[in-house]
Every structure is written in C-alpha cells, then in structure tokens.
C-alpha atoms as a PDB file:
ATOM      1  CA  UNK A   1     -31.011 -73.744  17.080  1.00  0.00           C
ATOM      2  CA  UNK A   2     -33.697 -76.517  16.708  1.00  0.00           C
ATOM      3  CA  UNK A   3     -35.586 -75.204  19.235  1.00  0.00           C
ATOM      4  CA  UNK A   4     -35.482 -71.495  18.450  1.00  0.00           C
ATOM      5  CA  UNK A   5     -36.536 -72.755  14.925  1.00  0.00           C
ATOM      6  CA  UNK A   6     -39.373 -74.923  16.088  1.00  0.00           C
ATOM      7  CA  UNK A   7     -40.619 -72.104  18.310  1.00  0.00           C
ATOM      8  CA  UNK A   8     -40.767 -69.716  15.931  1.00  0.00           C
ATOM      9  CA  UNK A   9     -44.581 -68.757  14.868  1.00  0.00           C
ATOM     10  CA  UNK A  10     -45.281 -71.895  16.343  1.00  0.00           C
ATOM     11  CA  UNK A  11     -47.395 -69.501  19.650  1.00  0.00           C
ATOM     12  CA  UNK A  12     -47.243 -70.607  22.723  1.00  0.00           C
ATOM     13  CA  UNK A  13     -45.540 -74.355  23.464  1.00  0.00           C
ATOM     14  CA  UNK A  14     -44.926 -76.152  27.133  1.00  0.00           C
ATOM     15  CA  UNK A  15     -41.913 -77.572  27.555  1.00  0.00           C
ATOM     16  CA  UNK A  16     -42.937 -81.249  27.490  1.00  0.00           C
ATOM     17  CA  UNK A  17     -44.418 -80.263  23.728  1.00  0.00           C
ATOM     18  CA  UNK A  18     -41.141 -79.128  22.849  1.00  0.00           C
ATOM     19  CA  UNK A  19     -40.008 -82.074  23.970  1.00  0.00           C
ATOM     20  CA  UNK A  20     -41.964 -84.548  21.725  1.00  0.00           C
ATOM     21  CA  UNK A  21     -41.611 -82.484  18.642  1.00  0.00           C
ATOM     22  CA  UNK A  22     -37.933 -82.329  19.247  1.00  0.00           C
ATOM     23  CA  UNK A  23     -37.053 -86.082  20.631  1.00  0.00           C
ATOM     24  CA  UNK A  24     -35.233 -84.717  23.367  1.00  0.00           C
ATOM     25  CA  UNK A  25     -35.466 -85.213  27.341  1.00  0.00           C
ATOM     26  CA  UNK A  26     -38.162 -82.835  29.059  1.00  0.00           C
ATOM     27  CA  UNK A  27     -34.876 -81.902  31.751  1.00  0.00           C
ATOM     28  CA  UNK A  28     -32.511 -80.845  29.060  1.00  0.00           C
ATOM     29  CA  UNK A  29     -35.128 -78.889  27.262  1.00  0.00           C
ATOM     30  CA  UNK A  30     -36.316 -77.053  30.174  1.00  0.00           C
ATOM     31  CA  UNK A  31     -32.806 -75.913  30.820  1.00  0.00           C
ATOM     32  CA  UNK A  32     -32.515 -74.398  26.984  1.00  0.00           C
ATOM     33  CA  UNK A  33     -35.926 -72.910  27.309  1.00  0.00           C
ATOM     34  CA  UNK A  34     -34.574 -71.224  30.789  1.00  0.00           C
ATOM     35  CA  UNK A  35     -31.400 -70.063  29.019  1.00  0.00           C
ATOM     36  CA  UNK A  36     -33.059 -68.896  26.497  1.00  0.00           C
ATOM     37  CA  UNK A  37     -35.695 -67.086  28.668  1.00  0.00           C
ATOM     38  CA  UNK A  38     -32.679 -64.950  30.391  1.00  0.00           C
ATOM     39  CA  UNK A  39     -31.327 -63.500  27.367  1.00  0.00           C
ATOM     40  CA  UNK A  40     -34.564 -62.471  26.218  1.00  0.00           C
ATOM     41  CA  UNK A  41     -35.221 -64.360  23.272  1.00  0.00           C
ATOM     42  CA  UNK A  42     -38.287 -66.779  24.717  1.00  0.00           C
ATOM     43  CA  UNK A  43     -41.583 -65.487  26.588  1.00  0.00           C
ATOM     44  CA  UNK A  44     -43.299 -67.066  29.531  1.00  0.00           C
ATOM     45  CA  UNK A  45     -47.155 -66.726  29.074  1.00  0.00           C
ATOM     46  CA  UNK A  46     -49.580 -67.475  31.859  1.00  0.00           C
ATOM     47  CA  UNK A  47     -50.074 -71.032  31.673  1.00  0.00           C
ATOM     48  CA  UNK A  48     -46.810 -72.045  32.080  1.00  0.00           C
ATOM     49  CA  UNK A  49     -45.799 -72.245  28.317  1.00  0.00           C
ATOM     50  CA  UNK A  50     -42.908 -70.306  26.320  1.00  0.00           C
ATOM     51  CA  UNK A  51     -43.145 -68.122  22.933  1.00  0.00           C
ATOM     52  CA  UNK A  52     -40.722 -67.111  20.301  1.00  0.00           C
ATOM     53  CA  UNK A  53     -42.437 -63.752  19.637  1.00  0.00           C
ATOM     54  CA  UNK A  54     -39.506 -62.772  16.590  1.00  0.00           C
ATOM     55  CA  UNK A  55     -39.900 -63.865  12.776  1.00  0.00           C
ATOM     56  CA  UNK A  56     -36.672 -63.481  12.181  1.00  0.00           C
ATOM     57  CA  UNK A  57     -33.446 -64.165  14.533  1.00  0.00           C
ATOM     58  CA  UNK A  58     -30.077 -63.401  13.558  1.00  0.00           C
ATOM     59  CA  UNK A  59     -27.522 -65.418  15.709  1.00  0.00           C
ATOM     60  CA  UNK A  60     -24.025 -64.495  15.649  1.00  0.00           C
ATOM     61  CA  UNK A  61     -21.078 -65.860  17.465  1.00  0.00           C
ATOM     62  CA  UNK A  62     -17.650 -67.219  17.606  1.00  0.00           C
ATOM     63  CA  UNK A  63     -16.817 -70.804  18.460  1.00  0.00           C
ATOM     64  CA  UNK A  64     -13.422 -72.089  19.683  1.00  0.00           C
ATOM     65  CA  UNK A  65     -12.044 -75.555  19.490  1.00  0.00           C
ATOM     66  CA  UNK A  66     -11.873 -76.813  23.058  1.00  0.00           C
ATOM     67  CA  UNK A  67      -8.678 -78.181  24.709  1.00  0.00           C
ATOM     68  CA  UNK A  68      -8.138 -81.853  23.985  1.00  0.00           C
ATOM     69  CA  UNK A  69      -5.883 -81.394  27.291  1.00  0.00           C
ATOM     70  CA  UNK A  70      -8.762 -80.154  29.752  1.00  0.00           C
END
C-alpha cells in the first residue's frame, strides 16, 4: 500500500527511487512494482520508470489467518 500511495501523482519513478523514498531493498521493490504492473495498476514509460496514472484507488480484499500448522 506504501508504494501505491507514494506513486500516486508522484509521475514517473525508477525503481531504485522507490526504493530510497521507501527504505526498502531495490530486489523486493522491483518485484511489487512487477506485480503491480500485471494487474494493471502501474505503467512502464520509456525510460525504464513506472507511473500510478489513478488519483484515487479503491482496494478491496479478504485476508485469512494463515495455518500456524503449515
């Protein structure tokens, strides 16, 4: 949600800004910005950086505990 949020109207980012304004690892945001990417919510532009071209997203889902036993 962090990055969606930091994306938003923010134009277009690369993935190893998105990394420094979030703290994370450039790896583990690459592979949100990917996932994101398939479903449609980010945009590649032509220098290799990613847009969130929405104002608004509404997010809804269902999340289960997971199995202590697994």
């Amino acid at each position: 949600m962090n990055l969606i949020r930091t994306m938003m109207g923010a134009g277009p980012l690369s993935i190893r800004e998105l990394a420094r304004r979030l703290g994370r690892g450039v790896e583990r945001i690459h592979e949100d910005v990917h996932a994101l990417l398939n479903v449609g919510l980010l945009e590649s532009t032509d220098d290799e950086s990613f847009e969130c071209p929405y104002a608004v997203v509404h997010v809804n889902f269902t999340l289960t505990a997971a199995d202590p036993t697994e």
